[in-house]
N, C-alpha and C. Protein backbone atom coordinates (compact mmCIF):
# COMPACT_ATOMS: atom_id res chain seq x y z
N UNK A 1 0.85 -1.18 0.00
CA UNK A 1 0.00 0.00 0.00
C UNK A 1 0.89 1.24 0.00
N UNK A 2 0.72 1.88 -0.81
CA UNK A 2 1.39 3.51 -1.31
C UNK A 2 1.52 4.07 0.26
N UNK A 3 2.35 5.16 0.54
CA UNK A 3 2.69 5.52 2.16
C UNK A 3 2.22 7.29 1.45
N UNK A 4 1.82 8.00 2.56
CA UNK A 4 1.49 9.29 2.47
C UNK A 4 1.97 9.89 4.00
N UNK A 5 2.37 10.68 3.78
CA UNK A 5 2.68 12.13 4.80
C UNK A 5 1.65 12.90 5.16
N UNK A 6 1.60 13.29 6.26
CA UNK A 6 0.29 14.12 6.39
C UNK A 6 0.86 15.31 6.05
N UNK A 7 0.28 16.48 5.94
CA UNK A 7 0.54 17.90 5.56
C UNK A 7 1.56 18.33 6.43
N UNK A 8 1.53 18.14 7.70
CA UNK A 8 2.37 18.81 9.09
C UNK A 8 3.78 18.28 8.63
N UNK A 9 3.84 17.29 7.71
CA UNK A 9 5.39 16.84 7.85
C UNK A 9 6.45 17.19 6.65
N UNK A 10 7.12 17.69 7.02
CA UNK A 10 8.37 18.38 6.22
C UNK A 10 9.55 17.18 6.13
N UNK A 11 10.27 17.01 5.14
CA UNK A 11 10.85 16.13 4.66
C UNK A 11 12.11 16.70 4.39
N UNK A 12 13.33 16.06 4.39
CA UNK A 12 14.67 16.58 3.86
C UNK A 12 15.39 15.23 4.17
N UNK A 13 16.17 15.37 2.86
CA UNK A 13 17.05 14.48 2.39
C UNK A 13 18.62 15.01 2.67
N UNK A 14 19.20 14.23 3.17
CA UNK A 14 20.94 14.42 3.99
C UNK A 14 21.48 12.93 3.52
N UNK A 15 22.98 13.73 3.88
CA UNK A 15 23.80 12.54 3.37
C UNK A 15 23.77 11.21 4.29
N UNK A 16 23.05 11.04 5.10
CA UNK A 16 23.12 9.96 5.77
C UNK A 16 21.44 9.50 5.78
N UNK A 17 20.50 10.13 4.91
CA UNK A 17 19.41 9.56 5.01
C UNK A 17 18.40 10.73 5.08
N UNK A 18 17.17 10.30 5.52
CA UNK A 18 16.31 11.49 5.73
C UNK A 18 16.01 12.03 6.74
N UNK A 19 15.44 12.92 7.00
CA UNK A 19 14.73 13.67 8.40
C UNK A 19 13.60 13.97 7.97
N UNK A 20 12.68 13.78 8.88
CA UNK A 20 11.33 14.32 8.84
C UNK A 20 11.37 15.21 9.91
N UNK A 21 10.36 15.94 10.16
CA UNK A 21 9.76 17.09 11.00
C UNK A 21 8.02 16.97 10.97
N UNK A 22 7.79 16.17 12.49
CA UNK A 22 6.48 16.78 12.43
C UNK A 22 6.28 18.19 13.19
N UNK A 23 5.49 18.58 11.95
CA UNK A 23 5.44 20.40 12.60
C UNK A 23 4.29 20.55 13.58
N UNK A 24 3.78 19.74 13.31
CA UNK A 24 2.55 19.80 14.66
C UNK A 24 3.43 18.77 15.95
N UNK A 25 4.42 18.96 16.16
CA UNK A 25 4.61 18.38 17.83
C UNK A 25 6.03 18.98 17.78
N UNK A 26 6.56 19.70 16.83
CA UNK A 26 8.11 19.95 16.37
C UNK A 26 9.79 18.65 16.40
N UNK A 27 8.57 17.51 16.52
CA UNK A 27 9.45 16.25 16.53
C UNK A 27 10.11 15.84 15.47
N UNK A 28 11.25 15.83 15.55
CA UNK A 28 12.14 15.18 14.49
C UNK A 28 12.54 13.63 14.41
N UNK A 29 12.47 12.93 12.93
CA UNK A 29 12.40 11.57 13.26
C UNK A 29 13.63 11.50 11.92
N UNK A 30 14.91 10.74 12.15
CA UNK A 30 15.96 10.27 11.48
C UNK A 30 16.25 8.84 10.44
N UNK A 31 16.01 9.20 9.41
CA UNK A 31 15.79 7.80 8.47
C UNK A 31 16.96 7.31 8.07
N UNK A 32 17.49 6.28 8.20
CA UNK A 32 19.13 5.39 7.36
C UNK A 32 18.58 5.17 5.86
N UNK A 33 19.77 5.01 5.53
CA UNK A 33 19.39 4.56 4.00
C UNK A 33 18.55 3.60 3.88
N UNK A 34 18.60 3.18 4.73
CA UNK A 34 17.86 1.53 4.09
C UNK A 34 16.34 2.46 4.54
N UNK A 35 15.72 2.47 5.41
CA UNK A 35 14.75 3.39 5.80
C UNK A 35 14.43 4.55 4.71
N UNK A 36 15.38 5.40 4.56
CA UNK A 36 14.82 6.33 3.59
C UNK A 36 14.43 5.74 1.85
N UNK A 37 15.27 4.16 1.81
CA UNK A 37 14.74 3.56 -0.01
C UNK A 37 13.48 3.28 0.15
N UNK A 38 13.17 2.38 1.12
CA UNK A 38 11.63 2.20 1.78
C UNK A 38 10.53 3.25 1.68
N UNK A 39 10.67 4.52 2.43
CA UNK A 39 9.71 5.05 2.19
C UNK A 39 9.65 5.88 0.80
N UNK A 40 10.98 6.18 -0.35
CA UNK A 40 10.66 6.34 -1.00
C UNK A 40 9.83 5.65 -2.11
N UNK A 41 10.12 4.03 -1.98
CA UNK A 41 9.50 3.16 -2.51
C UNK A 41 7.86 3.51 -2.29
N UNK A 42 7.60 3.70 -1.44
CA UNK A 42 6.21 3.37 -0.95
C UNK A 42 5.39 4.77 -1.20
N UNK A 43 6.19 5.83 -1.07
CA UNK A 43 6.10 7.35 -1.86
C UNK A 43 5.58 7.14 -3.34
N UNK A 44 6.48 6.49 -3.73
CA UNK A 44 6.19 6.57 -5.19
C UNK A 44 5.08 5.84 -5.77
N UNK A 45 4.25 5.25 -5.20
CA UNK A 45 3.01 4.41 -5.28
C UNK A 45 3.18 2.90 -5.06
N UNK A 46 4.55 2.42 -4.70
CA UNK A 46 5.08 1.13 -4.62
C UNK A 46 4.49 0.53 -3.13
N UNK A 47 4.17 -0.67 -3.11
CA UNK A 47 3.62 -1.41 -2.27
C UNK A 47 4.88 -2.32 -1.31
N UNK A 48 4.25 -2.59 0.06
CA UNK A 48 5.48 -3.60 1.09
C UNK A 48 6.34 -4.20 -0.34
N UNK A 49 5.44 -4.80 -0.78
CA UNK A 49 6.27 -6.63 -1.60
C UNK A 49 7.42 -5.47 -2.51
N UNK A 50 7.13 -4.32 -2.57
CA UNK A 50 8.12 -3.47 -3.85
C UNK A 50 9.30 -2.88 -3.02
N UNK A 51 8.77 -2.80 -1.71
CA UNK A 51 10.28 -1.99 -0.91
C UNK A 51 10.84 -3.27 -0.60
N UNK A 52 9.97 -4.38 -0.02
CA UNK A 52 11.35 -5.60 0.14
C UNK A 52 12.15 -5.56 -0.91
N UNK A 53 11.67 -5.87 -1.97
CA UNK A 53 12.55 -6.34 -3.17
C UNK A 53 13.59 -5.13 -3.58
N UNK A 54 13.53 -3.64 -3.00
CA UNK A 54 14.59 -3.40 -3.43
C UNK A 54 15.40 -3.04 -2.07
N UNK A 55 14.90 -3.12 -0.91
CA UNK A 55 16.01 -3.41 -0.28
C UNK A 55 17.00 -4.43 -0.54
N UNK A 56 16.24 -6.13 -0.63
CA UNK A 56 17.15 -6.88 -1.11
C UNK A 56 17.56 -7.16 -1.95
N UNK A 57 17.57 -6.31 -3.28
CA UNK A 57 17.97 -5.85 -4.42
C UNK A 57 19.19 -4.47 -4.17
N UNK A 58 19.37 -3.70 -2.98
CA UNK A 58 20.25 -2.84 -2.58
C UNK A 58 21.31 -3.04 -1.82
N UNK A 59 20.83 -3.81 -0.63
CA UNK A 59 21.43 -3.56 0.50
C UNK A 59 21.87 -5.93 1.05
N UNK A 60 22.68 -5.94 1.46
CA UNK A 60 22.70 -7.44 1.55
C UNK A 60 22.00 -7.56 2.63
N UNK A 61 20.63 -8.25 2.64
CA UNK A 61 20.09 -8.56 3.30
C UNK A 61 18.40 -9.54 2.95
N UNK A 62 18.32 -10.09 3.85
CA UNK A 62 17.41 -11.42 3.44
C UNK A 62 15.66 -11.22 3.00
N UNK A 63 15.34 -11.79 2.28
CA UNK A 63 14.03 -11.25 2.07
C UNK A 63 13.75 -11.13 3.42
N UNK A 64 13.49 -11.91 4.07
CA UNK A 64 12.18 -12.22 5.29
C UNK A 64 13.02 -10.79 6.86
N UNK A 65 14.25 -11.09 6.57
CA UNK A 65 14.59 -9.67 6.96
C UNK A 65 13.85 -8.32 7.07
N UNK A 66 13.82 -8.17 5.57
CA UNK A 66 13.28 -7.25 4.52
C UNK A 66 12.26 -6.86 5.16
N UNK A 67 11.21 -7.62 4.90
CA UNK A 67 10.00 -7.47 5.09
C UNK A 67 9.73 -7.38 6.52
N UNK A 68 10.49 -7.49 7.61
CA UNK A 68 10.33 -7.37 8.86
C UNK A 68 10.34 -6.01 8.89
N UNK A 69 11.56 -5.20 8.53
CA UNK A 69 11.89 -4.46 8.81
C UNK A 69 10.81 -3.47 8.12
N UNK A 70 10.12 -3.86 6.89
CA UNK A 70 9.38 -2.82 6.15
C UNK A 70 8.14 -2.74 6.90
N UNK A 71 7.51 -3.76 7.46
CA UNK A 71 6.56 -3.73 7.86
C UNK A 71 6.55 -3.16 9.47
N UNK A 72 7.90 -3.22 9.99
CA UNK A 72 7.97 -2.32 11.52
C UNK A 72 7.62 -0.94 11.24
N UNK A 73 8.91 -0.56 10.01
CA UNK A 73 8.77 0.97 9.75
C UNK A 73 7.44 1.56 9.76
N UNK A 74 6.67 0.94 8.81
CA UNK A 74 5.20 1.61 8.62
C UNK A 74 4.58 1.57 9.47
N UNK A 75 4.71 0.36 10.28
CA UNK A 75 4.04 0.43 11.54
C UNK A 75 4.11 1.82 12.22
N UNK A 76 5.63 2.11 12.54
CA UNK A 76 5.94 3.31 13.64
C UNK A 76 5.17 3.98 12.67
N UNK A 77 5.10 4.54 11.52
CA UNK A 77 5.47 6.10 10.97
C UNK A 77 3.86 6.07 10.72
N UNK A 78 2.94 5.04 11.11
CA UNK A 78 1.84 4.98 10.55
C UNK A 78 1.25 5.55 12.39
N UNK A 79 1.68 4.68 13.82
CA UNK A 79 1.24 5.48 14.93
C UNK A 79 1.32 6.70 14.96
N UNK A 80 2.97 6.74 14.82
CA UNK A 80 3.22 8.08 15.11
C UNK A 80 2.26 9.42 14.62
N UNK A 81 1.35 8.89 13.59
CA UNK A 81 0.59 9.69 12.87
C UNK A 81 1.55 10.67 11.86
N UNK A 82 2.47 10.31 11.70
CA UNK A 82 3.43 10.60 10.44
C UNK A 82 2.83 10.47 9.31
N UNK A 83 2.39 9.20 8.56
CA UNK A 83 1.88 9.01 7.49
C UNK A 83 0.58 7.93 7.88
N UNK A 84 0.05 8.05 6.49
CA UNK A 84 -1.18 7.16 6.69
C UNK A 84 -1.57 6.02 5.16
């Protein structure tokens, strides 16, 4: 499922990954690469099964890895009320 940002959140890309800003709590949240391919994957209309595959198409690491890790992320960024 495609990932969305709510309006409050400001985005920036750094050499070590991304930062978000939610502007409604002024909280800052720090993305690694592997984290920031993910949500761009999922930005771009790409679904879980599309960010596993290019994590483990990027980065050495195991599908079932993969998908752990993709499916934590969204988890948080989906409470946090980050994205929806």
């Amino acid at each position: 499922m495609a990932l969305k940002f709510g309006a409050d959140v400001s985005t920036a890309e750094t050499d070590y990954g991304t930062v978000l800003l939610d502007e409604r709590t002024g909280q800052y949240w720090e993305l690694n690469p592997t984290a920031t391919l993910v949500v761009s994957t999922l930005m771009a209309g790409g679904d879980e099964a599309d960010a596993v595959a290019e994590l483990t198409d990027t980065f050495d690491i195991g599908p079932d890895r993969a998908k752990q890790d993709v499916d934590a992320l969204v988890r948080q960024l989906r409470a946090s009320g980050l994205a929806r």
